[in-house]
N, C-alpha and C. Protein backbone atom coordinates (compact mmCIF):
# COMPACT_ATOMS: atom_id res chain seq x y z
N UNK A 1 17.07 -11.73 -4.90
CA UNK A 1 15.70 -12.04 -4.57
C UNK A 1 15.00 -10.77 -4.12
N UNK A 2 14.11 -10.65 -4.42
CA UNK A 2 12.83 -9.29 -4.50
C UNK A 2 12.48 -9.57 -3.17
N UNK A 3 12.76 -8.65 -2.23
CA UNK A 3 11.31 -8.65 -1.07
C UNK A 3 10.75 -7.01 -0.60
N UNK A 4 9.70 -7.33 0.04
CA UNK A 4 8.86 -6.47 0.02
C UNK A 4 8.79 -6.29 1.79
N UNK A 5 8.68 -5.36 2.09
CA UNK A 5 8.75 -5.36 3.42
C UNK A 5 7.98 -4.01 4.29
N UNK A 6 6.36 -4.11 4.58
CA UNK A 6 5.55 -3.28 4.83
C UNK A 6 5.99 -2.74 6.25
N UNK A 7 5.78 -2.11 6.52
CA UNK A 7 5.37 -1.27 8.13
C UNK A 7 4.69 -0.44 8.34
N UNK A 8 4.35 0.24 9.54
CA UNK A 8 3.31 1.26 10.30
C UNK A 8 1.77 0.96 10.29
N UNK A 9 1.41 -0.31 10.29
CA UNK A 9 0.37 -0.83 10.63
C UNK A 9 0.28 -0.15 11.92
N UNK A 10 -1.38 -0.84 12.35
CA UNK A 10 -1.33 -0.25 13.89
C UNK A 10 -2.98 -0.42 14.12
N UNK A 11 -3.40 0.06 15.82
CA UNK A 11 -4.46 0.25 15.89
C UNK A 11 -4.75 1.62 16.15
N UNK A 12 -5.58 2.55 15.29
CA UNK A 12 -6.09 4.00 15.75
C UNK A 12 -7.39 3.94 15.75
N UNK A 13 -7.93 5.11 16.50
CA UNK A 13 -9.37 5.46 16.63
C UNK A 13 -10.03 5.83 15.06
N UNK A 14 -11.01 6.12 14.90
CA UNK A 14 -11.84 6.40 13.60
C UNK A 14 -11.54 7.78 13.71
N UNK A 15 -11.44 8.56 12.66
CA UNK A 15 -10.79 9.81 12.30
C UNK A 15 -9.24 9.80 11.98
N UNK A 16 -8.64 9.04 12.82
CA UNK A 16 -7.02 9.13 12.66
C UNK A 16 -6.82 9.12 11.56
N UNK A 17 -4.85 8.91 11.34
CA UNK A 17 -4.21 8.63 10.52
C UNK A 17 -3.19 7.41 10.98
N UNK A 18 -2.72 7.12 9.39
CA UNK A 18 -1.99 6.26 9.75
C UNK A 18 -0.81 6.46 8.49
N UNK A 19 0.40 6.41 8.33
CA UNK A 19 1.62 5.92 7.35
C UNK A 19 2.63 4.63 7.11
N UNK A 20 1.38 4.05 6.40
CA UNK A 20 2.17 2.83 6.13
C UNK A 20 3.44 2.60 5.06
N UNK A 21 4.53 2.02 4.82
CA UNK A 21 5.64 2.20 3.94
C UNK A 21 6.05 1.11 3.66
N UNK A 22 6.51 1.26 2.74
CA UNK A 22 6.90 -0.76 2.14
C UNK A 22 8.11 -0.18 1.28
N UNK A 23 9.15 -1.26 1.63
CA UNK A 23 10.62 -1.25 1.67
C UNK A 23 11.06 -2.11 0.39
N UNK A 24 11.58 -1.98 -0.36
CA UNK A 24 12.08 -2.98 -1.35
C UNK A 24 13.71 -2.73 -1.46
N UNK A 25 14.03 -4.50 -1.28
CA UNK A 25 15.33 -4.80 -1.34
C UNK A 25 15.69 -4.50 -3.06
N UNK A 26 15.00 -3.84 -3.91
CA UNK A 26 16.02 -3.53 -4.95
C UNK A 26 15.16 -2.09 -5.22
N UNK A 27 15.95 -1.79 -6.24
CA UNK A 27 15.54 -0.59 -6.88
C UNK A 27 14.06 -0.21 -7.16
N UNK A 28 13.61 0.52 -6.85
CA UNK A 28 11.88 0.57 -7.24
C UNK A 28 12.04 1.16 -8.25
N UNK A 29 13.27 1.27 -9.46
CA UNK A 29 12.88 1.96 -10.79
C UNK A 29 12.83 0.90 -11.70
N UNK A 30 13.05 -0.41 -10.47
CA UNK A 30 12.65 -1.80 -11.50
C UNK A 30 11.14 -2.24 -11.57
N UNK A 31 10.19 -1.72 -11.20
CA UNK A 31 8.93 -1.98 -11.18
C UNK A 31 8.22 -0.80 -11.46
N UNK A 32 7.58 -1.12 -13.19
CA UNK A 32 6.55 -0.14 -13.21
C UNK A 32 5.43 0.45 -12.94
N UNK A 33 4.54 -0.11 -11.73
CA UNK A 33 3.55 -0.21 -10.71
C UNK A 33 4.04 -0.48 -9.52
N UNK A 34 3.66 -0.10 -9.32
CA UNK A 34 3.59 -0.18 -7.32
C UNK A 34 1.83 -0.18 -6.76
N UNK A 35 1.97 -0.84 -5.70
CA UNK A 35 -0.03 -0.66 -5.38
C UNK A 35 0.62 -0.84 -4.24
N UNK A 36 -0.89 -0.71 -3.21
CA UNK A 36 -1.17 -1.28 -1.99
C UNK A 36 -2.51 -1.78 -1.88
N UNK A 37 -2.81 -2.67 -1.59
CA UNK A 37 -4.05 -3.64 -1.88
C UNK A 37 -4.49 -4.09 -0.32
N UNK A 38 -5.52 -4.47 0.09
CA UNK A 38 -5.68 -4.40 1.63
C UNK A 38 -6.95 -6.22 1.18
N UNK A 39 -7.25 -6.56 2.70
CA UNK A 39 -7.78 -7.81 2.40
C UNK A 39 -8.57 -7.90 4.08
N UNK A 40 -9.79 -7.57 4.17
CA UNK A 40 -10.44 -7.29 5.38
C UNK A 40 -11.17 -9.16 5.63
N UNK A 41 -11.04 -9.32 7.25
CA UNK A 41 -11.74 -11.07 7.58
C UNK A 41 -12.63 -10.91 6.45
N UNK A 42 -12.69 -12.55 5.92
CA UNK A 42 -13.74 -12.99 5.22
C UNK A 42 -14.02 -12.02 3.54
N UNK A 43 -13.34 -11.28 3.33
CA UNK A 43 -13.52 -10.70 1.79
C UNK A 43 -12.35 -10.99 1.12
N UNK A 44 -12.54 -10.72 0.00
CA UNK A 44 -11.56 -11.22 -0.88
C UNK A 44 -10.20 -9.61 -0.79
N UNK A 45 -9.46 -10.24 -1.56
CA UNK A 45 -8.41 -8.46 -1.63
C UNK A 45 -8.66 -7.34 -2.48
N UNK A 46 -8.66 -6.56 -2.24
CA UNK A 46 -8.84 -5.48 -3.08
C UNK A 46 -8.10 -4.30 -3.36
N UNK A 47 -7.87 -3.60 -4.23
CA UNK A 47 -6.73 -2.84 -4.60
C UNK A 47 -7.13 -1.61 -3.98
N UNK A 48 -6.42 -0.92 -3.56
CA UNK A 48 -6.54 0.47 -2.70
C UNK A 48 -6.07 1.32 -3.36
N UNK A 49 -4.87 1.31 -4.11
CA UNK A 49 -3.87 2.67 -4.71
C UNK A 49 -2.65 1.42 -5.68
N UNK A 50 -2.69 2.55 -6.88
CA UNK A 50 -1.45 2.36 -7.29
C UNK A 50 -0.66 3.54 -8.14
N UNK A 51 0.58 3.02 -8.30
CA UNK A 51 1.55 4.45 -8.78
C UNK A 51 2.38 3.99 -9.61
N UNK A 52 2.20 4.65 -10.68
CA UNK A 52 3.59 4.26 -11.81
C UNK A 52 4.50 4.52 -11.50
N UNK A 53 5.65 4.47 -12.17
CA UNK A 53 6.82 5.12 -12.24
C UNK A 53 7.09 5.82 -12.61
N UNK A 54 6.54 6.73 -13.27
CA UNK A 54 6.59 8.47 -13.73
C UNK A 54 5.41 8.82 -13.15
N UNK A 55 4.54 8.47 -11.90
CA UNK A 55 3.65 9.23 -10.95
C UNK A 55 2.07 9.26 -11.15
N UNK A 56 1.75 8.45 -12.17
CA UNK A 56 0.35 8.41 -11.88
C UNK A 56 -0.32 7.53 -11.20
N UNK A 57 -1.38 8.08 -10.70
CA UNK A 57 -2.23 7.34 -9.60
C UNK A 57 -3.34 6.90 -9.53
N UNK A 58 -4.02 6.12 -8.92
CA UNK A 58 -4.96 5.34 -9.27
C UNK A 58 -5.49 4.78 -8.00
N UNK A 59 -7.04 5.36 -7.48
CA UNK A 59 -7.27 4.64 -5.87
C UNK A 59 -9.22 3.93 -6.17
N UNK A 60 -9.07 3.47 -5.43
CA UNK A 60 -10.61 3.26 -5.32
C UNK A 60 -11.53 4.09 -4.83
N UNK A 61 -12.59 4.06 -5.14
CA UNK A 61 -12.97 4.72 -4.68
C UNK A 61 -13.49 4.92 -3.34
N UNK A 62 -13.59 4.26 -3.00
CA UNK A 62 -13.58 4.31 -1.34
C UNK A 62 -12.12 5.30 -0.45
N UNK A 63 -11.57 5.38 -1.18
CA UNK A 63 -10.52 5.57 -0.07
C UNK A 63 -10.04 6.98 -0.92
N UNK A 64 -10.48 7.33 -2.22
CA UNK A 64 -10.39 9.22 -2.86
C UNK A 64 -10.35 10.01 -1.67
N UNK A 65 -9.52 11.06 -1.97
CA UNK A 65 -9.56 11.84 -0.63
C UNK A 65 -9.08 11.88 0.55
N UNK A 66 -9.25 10.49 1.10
CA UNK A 66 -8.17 10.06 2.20
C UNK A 66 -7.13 9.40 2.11
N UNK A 67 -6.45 8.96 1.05
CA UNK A 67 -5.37 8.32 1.01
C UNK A 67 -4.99 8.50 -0.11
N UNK A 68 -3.67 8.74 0.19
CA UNK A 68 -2.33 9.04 -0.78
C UNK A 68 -1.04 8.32 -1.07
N UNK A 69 -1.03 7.61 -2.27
CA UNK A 69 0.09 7.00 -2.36
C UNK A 69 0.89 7.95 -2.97
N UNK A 70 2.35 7.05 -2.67
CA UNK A 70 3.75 8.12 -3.43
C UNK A 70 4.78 6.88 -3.36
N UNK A 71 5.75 7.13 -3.76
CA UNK A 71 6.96 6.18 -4.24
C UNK A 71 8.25 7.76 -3.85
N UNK A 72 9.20 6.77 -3.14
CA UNK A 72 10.64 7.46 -3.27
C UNK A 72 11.41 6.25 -3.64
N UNK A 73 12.37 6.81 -4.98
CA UNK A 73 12.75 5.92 -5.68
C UNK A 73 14.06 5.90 -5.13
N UNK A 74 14.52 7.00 -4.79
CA UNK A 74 15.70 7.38 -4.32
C UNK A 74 16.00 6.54 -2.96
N UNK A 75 14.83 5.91 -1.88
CA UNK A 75 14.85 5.31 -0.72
C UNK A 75 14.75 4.21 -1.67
N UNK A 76 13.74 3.56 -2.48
CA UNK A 76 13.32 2.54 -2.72
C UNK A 76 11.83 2.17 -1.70
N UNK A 77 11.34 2.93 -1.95
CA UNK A 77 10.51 2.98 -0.17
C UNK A 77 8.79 2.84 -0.89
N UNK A 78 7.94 2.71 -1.00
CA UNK A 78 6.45 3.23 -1.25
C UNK A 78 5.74 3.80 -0.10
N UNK A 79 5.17 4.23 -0.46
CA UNK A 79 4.21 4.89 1.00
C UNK A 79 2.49 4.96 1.01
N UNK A 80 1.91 4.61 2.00
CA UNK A 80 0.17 4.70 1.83
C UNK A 80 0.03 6.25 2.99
N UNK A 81 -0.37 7.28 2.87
CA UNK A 81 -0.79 8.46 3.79
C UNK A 81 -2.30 7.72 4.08
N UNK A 82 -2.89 7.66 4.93
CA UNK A 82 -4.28 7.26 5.34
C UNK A 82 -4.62 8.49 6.53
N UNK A 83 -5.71 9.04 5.93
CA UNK A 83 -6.16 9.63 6.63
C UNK A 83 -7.62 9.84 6.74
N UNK A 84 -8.50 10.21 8.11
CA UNK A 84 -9.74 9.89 8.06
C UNK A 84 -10.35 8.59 8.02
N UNK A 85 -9.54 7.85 8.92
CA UNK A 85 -9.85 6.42 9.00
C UNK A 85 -10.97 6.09 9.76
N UNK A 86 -11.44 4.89 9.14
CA UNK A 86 -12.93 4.55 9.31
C UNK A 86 -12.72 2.88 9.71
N UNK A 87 -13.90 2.69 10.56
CA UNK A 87 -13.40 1.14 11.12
C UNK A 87 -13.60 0.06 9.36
N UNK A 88 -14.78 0.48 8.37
CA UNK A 88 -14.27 -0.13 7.70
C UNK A 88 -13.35 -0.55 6.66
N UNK A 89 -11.90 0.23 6.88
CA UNK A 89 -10.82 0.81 6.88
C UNK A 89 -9.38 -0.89 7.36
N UNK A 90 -10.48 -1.31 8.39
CA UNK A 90 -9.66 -2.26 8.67
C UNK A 90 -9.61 -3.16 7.79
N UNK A 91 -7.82 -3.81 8.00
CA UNK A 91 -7.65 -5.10 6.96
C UNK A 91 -5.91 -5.33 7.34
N UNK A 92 -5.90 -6.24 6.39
CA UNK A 92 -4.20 -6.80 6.33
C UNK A 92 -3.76 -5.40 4.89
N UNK A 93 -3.01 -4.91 4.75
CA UNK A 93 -2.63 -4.33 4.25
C UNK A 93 -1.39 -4.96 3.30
N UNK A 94 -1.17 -4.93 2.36
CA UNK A 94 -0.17 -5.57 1.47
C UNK A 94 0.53 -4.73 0.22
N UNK A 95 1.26 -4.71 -0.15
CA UNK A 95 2.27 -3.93 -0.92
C UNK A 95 2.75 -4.60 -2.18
N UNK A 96 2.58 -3.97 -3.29
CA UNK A 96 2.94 -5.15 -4.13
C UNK A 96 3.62 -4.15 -5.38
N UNK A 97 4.77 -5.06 -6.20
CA UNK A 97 5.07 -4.26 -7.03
C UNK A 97 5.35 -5.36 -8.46
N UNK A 98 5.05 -4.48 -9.85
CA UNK A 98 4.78 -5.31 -10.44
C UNK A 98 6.44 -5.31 -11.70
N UNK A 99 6.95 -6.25 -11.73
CA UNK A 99 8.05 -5.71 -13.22
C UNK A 99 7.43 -6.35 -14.58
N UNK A 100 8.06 -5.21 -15.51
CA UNK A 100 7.49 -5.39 -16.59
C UNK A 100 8.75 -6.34 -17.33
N UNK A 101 9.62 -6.40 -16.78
CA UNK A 101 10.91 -7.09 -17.65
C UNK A 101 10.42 -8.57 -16.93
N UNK A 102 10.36 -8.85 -15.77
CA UNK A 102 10.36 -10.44 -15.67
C UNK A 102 8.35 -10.67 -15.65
N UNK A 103 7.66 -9.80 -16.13
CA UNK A 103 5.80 -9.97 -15.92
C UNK A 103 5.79 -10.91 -15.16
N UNK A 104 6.06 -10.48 -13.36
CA UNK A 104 5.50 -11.15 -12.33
C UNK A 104 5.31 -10.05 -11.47
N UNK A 105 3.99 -10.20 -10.35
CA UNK A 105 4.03 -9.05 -9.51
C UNK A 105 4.79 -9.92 -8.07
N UNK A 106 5.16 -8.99 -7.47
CA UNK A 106 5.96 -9.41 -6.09
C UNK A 106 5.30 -8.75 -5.26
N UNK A 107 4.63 -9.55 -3.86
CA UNK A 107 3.65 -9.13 -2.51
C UNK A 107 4.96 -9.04 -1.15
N UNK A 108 4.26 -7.83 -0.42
CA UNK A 108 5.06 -8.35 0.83
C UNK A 108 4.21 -9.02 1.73
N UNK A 109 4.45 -9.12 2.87
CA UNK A 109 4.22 -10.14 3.74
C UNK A 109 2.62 -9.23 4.28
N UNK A 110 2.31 -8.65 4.32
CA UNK A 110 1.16 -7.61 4.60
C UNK A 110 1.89 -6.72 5.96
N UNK A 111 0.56 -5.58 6.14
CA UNK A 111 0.64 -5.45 8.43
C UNK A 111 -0.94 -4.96 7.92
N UNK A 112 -0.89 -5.38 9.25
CA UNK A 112 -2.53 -4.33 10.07
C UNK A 112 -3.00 -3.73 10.38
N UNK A 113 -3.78 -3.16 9.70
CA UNK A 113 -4.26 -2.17 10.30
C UNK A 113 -5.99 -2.24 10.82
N UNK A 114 -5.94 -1.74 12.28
CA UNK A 114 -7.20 -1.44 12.61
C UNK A 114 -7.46 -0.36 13.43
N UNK A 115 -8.79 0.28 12.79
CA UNK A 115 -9.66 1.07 12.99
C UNK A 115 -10.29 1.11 14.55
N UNK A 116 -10.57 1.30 15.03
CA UNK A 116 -11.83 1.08 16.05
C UNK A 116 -12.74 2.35 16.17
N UNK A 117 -14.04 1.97 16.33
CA UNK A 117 -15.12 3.32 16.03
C UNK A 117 -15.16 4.16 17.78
């Protein structure tokens, strides 16, 4: 069974940083996407970053510049770098990875992150 397992949520001031990481109980060379997708009160979710498996990347634009995804395949690990955080920055944060052999994506459980100005 696939799970997904986020951490380093938190609360920081506006400017900070933050390193969030999401853990997968199997191999991350079994999923050819990886994202992190965030979901702030009252809006719907929205995709923040994602990363293939040979390294390309893909963020919104809101968050160019300050945030960096990466994948260690070798941990099995994903990672969000956030930096230059902004209160509207806050949200549930979620991790998701997608396989192309069974075409289902798998979510973890989210964490939190908040901003304060």
């Amino acid at each position: 069974q696939v799970q997904l397992v986020e951490s380093g949520g938190g609360l920081v001031q506006a400017g900070g940083s933050l390193r969030l990481s999401c853990a997968a109980s199997v191999s991350t060379l079994s999923f050819n996407t990886m994202g992190w997708y965030r979901q702030a009160p009252g809006k719907e979710r929205e995709l923040v970053a994602t990363i293939s498996r040979g390294g390309t990347t893909n963020y919104a634009d809101s968050v160019k510049g300050r945030f960096t995804i990466s994948r260690d395949n070798a941990k099995d690990t994903l990672y969000l770098q956030m930096n230059s955080l902004q209160p509207e920055d806050t949200a549930v944060y979620y991790c998701s990875a997608y396989s192309v052999i069974v075409k289902y994506s798998y979510w973890g459980q989210g964490t939190q992150v908040t901003v304060s100005s």
